[in-house]
Protein backbone atom coordinates (compact mmCIF):
# COMPACT_ATOMS: atom_id res chain seq x y z
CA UNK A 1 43.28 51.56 68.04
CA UNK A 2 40.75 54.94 68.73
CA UNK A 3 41.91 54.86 72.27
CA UNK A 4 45.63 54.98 71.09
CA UNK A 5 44.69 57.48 68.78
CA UNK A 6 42.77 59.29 71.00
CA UNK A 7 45.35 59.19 74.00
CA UNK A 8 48.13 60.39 71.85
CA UNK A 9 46.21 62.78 70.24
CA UNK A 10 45.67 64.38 73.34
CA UNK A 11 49.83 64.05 74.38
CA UNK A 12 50.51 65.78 71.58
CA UNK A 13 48.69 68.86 72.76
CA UNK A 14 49.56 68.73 76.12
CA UNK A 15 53.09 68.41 75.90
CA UNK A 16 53.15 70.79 73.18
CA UNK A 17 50.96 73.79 75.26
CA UNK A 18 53.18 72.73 78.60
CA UNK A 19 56.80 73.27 76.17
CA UNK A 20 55.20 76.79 74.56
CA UNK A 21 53.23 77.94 77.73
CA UNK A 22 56.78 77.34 79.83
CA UNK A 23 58.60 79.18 77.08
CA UNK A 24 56.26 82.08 77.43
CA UNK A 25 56.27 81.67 81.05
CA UNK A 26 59.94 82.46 81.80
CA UNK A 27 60.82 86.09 80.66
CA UNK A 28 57.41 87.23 82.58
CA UNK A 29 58.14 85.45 85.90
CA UNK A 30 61.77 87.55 85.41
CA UNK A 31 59.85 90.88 84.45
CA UNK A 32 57.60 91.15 86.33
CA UNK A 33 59.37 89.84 89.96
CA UNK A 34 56.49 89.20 91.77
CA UNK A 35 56.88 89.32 95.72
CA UNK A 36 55.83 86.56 97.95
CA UNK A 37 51.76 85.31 97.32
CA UNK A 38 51.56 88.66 95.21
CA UNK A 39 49.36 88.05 91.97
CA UNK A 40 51.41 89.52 89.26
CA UNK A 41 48.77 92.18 86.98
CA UNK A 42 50.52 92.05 83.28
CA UNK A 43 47.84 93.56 82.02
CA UNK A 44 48.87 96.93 83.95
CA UNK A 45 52.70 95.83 82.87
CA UNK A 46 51.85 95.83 79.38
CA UNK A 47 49.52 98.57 78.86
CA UNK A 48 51.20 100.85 81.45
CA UNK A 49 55.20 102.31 81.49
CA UNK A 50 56.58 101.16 84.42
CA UNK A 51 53.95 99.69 86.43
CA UNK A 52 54.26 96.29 88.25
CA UNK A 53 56.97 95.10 85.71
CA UNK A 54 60.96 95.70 85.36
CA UNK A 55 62.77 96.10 82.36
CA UNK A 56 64.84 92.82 81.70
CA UNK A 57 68.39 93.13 82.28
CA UNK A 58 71.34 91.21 80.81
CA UNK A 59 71.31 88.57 83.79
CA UNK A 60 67.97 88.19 83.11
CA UNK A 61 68.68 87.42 79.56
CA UNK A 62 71.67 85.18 80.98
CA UNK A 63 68.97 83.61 83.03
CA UNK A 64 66.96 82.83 79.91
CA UNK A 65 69.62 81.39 78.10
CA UNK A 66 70.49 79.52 80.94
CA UNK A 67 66.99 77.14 80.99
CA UNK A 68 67.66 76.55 77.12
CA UNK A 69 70.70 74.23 77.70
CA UNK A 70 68.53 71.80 79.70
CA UNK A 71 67.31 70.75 76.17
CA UNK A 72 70.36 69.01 75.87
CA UNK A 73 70.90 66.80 79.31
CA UNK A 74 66.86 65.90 78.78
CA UNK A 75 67.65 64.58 75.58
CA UNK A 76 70.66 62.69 76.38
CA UNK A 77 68.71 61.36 80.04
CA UNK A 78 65.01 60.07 77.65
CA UNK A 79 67.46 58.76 74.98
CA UNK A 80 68.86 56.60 77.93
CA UNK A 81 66.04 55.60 79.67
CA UNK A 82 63.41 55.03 77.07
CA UNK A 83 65.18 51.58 76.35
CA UNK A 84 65.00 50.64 79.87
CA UNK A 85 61.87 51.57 81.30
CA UNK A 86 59.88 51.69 77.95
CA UNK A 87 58.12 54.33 76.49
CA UNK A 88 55.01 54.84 78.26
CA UNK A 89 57.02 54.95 81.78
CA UNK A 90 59.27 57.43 80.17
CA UNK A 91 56.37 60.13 79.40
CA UNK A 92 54.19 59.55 82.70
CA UNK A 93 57.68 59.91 84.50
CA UNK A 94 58.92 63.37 82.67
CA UNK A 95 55.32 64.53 82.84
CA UNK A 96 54.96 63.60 86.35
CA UNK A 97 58.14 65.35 87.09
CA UNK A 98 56.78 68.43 85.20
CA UNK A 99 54.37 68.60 87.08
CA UNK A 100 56.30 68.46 90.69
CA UNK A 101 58.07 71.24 89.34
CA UNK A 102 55.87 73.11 88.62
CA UNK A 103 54.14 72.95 91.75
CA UNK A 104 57.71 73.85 92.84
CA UNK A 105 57.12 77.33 91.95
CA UNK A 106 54.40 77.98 94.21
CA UNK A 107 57.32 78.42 97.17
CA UNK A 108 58.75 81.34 97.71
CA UNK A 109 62.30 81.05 96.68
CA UNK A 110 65.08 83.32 95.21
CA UNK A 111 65.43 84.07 91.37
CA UNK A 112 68.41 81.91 91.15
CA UNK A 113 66.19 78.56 92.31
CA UNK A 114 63.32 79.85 90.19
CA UNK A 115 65.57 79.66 87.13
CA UNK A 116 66.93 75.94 88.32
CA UNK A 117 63.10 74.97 88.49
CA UNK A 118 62.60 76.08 85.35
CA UNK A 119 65.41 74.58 84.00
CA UNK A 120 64.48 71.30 85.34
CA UNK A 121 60.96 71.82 83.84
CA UNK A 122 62.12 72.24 80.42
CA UNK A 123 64.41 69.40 80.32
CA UNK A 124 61.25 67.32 81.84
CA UNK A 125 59.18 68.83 78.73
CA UNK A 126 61.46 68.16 75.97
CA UNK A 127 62.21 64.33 77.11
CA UNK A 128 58.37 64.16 77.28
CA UNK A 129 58.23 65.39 73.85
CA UNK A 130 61.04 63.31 72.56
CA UNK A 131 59.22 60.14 74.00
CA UNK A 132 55.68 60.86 72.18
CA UNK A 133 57.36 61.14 69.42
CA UNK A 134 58.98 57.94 69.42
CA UNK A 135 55.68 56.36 70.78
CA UNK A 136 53.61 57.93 67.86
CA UNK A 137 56.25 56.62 65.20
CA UNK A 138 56.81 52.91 66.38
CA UNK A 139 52.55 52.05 67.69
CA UNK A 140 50.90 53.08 64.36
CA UNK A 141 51.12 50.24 61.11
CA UNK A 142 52.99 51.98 58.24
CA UNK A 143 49.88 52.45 55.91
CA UNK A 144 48.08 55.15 58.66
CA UNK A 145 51.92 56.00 60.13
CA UNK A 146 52.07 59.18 58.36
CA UNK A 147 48.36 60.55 59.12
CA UNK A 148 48.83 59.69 62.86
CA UNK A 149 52.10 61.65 63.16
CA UNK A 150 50.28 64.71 61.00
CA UNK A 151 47.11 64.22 63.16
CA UNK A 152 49.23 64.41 66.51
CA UNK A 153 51.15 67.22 65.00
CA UNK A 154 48.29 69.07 64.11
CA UNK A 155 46.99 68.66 67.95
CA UNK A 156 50.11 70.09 69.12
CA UNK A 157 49.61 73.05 66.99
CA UNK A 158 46.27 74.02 68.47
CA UNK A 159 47.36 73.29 71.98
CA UNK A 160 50.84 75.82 70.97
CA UNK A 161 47.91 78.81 69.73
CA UNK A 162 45.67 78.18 72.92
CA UNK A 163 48.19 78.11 75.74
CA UNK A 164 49.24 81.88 75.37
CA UNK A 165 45.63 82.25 76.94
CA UNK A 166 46.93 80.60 79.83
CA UNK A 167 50.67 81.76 79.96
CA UNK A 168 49.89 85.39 79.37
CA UNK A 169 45.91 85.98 79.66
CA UNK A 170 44.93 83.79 82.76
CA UNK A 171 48.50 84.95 84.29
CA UNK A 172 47.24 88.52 84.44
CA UNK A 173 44.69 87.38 87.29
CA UNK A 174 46.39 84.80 88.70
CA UNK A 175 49.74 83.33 88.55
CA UNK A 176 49.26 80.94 90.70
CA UNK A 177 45.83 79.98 88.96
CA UNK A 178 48.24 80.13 85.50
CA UNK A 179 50.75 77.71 86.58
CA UNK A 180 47.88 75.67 88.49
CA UNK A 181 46.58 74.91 85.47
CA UNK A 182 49.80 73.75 83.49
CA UNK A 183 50.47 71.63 86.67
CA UNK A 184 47.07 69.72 86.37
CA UNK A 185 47.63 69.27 82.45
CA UNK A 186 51.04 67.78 83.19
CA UNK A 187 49.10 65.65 85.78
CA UNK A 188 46.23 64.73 82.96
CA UNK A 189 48.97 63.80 80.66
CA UNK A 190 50.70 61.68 82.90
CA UNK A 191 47.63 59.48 83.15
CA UNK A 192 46.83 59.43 79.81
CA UNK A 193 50.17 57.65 78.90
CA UNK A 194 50.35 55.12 81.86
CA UNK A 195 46.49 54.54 80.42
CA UNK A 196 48.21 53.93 76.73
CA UNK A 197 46.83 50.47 75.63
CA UNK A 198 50.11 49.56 73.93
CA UNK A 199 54.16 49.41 75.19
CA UNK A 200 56.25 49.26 72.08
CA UNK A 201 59.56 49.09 73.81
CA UNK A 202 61.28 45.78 72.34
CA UNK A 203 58.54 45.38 69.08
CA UNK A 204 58.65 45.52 65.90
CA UNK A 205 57.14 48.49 64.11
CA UNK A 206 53.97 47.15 61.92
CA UNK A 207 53.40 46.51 58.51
């Protein structure tokens, strides 16, 4: 049971830092436009008129709105394929996915495929979210059900107030660093639910 705990505990605040940091992540890869292996200096950006950053425009904001609506094909896709490959397949999958692309956005590409990769990246996040919360509901016994769901809620919280340190602080010196790092937490998470002790697709919930 402590290593299901434990595992899921740590899911939680993965997933949660990866959905925030990505969030964070988008209107500053638009802003700031950084040119091929560039490192992109926010801290100039933000403390400076004008320097190394663009004002956002309305197809930026277009843009933006754009990677929301893959909240809705992710849901419909883990919904899907959480009864057929299980649960713990369905989170190391989106997670792994995450990850690729992320590492996607190390190439140099247009704005346009920088969006799509982004959009892919938040569908990937919110199916993994979807699926540790289904996990965390159906592997727990009813009398502790609650306190595991407030205890992996309360993870995700922390990881949500950290990963601004690596979305906007760590991006200042590095953006390739910055999204190096989401990419190996994706990676970490990923193991951590193929290592899950417990598969509760087809079980009953316990007593």
């Amino acid at each position: 049971m402590w290593k299901t705990i434990l595992l899921t505990t740590a899911l939680w605040y993965i997933i949660d830092a990866l959905f925030i940091g990505i969030n964070l992540l988008t209107p500053v890869l638009l802003q700031s436009k950084p040119q091929c292996g560039d490192s992109v200096n926010i801290t100039e950006c933000s403390c400076q008129e004008n320097v190394n950053c663009t004002t956002l425009e309305n197809d930026d904001y277009l843009k933006i709105a754009w990677t929301l609506t893959a909240e809705f094909p992710g849901v419909i896709i883990v919904s899907i394929i959480n009864g057929f490959i299980g649960r713990k397949l369905t989170m190391a999958t989106t997670l792994a996915s995450t990850m690729a692309g992320l590492l996607l956005l190390f190439i140099c590409v247009s704005e346009v495929v920088t969006t799509l990769f982004l959009f892919l990246i938040r569908g990937f996040l919110l199916g993994a979210y979807m699926a540790v919360y289904t996990y965390s509901a159906e592997v727990y016994p009813t009398r502790v059900r609650g306190v595991a769901q407030s205890i992996g809620g309360f993870a995700a919280r922390i990881g949500g107030a950290v990963t601004p340190f690596i979305a906007q602080v760590l991006f200042c010196e590095s953006h390739y660093l910055a999204i190096g790092t989401y990419a190996g937490l994706a990676l970490a998470a990923a193991i951590a639910a193929l290592l899950l002790p417990i598969e509760t697709k087809g079980k009953a919930t316990k007593d």
